[in-house]
N, C-alpha and C. Protein backbone atom coordinates (compact mmCIF):
# COMPACT_ATOMS: atom_id res chain seq x y z
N UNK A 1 115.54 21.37 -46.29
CA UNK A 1 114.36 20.56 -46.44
C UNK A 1 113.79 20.16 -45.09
N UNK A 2 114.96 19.58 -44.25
CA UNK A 2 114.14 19.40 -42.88
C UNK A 2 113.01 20.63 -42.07
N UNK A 3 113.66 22.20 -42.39
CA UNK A 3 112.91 23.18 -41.74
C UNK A 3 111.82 23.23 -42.02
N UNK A 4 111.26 22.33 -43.29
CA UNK A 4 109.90 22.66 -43.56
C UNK A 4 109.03 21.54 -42.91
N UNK A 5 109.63 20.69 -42.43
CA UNK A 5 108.79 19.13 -41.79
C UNK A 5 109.54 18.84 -40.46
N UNK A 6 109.44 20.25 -39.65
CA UNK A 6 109.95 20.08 -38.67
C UNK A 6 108.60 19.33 -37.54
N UNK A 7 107.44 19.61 -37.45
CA UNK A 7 106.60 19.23 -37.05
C UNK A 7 106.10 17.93 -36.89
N UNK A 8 105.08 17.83 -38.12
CA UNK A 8 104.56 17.08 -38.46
C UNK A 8 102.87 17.24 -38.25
N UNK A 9 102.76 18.47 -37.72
CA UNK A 9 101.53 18.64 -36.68
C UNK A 9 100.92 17.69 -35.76
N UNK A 10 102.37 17.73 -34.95
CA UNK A 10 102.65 17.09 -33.53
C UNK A 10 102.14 18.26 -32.52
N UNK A 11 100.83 17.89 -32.40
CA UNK A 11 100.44 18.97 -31.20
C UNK A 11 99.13 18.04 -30.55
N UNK A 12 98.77 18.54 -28.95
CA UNK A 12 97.69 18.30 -28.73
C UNK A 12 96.41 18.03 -29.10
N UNK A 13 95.97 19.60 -29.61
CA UNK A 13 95.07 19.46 -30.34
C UNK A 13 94.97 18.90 -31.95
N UNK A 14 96.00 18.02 -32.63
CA UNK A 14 95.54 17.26 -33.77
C UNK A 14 95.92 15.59 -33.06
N UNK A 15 96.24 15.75 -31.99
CA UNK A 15 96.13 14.25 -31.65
C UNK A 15 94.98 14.06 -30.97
N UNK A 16 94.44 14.89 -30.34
CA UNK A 16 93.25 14.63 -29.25
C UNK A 16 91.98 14.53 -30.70
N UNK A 17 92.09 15.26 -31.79
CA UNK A 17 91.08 15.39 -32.81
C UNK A 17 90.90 14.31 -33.28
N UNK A 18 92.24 13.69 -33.67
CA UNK A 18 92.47 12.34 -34.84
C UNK A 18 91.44 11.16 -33.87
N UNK A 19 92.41 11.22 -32.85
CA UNK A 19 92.07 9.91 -31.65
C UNK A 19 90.32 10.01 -31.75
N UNK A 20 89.59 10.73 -31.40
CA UNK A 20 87.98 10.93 -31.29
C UNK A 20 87.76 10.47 -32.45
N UNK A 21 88.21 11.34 -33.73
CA UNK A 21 87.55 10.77 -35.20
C UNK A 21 87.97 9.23 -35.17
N UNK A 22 88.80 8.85 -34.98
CA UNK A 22 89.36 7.13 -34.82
C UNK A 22 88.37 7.00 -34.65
N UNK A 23 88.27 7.05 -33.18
CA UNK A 23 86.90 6.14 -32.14
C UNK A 23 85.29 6.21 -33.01
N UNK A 24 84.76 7.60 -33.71
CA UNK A 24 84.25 7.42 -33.90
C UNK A 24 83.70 6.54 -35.45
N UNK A 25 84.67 6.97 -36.00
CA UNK A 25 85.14 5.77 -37.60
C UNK A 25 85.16 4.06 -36.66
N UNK A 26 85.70 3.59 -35.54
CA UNK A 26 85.00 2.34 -35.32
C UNK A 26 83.89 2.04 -34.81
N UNK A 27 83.33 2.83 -34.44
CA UNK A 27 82.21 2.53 -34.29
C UNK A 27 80.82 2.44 -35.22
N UNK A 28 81.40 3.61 -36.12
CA UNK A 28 80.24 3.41 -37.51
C UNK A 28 80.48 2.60 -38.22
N UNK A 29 82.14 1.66 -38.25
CA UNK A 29 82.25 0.30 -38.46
C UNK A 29 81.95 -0.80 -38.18
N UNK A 30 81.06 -0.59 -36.83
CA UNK A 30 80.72 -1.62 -35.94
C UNK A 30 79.40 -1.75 -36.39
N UNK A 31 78.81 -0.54 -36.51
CA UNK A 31 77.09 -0.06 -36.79
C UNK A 31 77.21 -1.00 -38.23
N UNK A 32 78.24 -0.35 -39.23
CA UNK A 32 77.62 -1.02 -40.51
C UNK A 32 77.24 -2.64 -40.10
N UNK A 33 78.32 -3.56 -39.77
CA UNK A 33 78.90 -4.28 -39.39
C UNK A 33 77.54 -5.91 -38.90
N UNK A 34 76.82 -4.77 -38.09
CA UNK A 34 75.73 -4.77 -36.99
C UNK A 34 74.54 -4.65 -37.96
N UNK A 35 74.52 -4.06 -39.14
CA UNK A 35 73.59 -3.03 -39.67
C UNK A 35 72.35 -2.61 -38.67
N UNK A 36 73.00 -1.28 -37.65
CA UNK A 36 72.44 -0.64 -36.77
C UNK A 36 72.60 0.83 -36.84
N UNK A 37 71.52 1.77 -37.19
CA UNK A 37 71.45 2.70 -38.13
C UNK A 37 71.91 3.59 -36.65
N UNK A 38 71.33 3.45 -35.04
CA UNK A 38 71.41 4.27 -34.81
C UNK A 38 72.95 4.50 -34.16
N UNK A 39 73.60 3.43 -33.77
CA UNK A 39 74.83 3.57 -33.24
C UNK A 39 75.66 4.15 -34.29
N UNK A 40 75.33 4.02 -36.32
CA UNK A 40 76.06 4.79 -36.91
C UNK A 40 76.03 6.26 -36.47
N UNK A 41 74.88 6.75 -36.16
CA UNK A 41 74.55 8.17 -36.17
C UNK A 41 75.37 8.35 -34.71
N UNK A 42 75.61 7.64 -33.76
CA UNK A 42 76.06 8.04 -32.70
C UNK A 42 78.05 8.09 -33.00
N UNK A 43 78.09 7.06 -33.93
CA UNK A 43 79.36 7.02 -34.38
C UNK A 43 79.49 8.75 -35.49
N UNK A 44 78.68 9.16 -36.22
CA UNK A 44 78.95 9.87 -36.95
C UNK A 44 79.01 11.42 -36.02
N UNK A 45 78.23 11.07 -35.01
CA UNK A 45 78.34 12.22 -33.97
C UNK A 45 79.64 12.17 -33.11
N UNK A 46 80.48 11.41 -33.02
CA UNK A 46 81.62 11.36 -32.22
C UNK A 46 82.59 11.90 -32.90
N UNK A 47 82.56 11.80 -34.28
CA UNK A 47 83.35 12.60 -35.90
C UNK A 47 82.97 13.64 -35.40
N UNK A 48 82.20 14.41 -35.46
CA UNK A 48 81.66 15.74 -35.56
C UNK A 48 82.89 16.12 -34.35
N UNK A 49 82.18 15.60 -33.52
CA UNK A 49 82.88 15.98 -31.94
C UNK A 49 84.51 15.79 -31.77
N UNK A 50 85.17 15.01 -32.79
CA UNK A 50 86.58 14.99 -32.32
C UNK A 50 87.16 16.52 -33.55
N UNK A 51 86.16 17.04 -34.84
CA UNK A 51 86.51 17.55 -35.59
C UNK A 51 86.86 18.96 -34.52
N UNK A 52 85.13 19.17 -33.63
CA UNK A 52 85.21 20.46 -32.90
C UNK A 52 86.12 20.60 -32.11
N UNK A 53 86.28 19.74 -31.26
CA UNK A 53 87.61 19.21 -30.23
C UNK A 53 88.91 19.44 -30.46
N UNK A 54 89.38 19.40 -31.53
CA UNK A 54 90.60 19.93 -31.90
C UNK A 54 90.87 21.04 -32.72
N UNK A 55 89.62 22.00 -32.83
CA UNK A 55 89.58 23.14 -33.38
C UNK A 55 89.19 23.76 -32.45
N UNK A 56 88.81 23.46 -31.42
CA UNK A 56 88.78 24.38 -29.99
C UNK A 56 89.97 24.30 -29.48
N UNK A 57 90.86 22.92 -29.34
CA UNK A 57 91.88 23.10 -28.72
C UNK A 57 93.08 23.62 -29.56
N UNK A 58 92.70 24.32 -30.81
CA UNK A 58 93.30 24.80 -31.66
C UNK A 58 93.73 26.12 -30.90
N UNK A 59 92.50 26.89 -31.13
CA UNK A 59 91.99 27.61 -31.00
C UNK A 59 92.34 28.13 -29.45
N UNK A 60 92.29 27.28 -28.37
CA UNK A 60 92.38 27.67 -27.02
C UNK A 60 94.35 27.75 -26.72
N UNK A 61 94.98 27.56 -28.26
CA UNK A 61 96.63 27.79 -27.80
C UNK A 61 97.61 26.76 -27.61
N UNK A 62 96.31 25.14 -28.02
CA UNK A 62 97.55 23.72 -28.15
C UNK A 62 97.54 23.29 -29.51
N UNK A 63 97.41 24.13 -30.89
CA UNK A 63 98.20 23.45 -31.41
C UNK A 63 99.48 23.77 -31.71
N UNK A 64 99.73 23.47 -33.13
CA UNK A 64 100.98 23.61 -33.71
C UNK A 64 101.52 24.96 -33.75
N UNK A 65 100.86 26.13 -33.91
CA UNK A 65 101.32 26.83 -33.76
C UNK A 65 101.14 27.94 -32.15
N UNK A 66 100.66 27.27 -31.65
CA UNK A 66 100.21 28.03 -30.17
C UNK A 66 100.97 28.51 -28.95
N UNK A 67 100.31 28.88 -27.83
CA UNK A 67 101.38 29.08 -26.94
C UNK A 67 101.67 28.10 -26.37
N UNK A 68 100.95 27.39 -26.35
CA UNK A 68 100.75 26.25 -25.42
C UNK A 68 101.67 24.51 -25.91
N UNK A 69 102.98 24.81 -25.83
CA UNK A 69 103.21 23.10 -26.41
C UNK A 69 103.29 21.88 -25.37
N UNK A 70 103.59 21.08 -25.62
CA UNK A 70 102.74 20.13 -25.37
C UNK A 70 104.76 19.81 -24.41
């Protein structure tokens, strides 16, 4: 059972992804918060950006399965 949860998808690129989507989930918390339409959209653009961010650094060999570990 352990061989299958050896991970956890403990890699670069899903921590560098999560961390951005964080940041940008508080800030569209802040926007609601505020009710300030455009800092949501700037918050909803930082989502976008932590999604690409860790599918590039997927992609470029840090994640879970890559050459690259951490």
């Amino acid at each position: 059972m352990s061989a299958e949860h050896d991970n956890h998808g403990m890699s670069v690129a899903n921590w560098t992804g999560v961390g951005v989507i964080i940041l940008g989930s508080v800030i569209m918390s802040l926007a609601v918060i505020q009710d300030a339409r455009p800092l949501f959209i700037v918050g909803a653009v930082v989502v976008v950006a932590g999604i690409v961010a860790g599918k590039v650094l997927s992609m470029a060999g840090y994640g879970v399965d890559g050459a690259k570990k951490r």
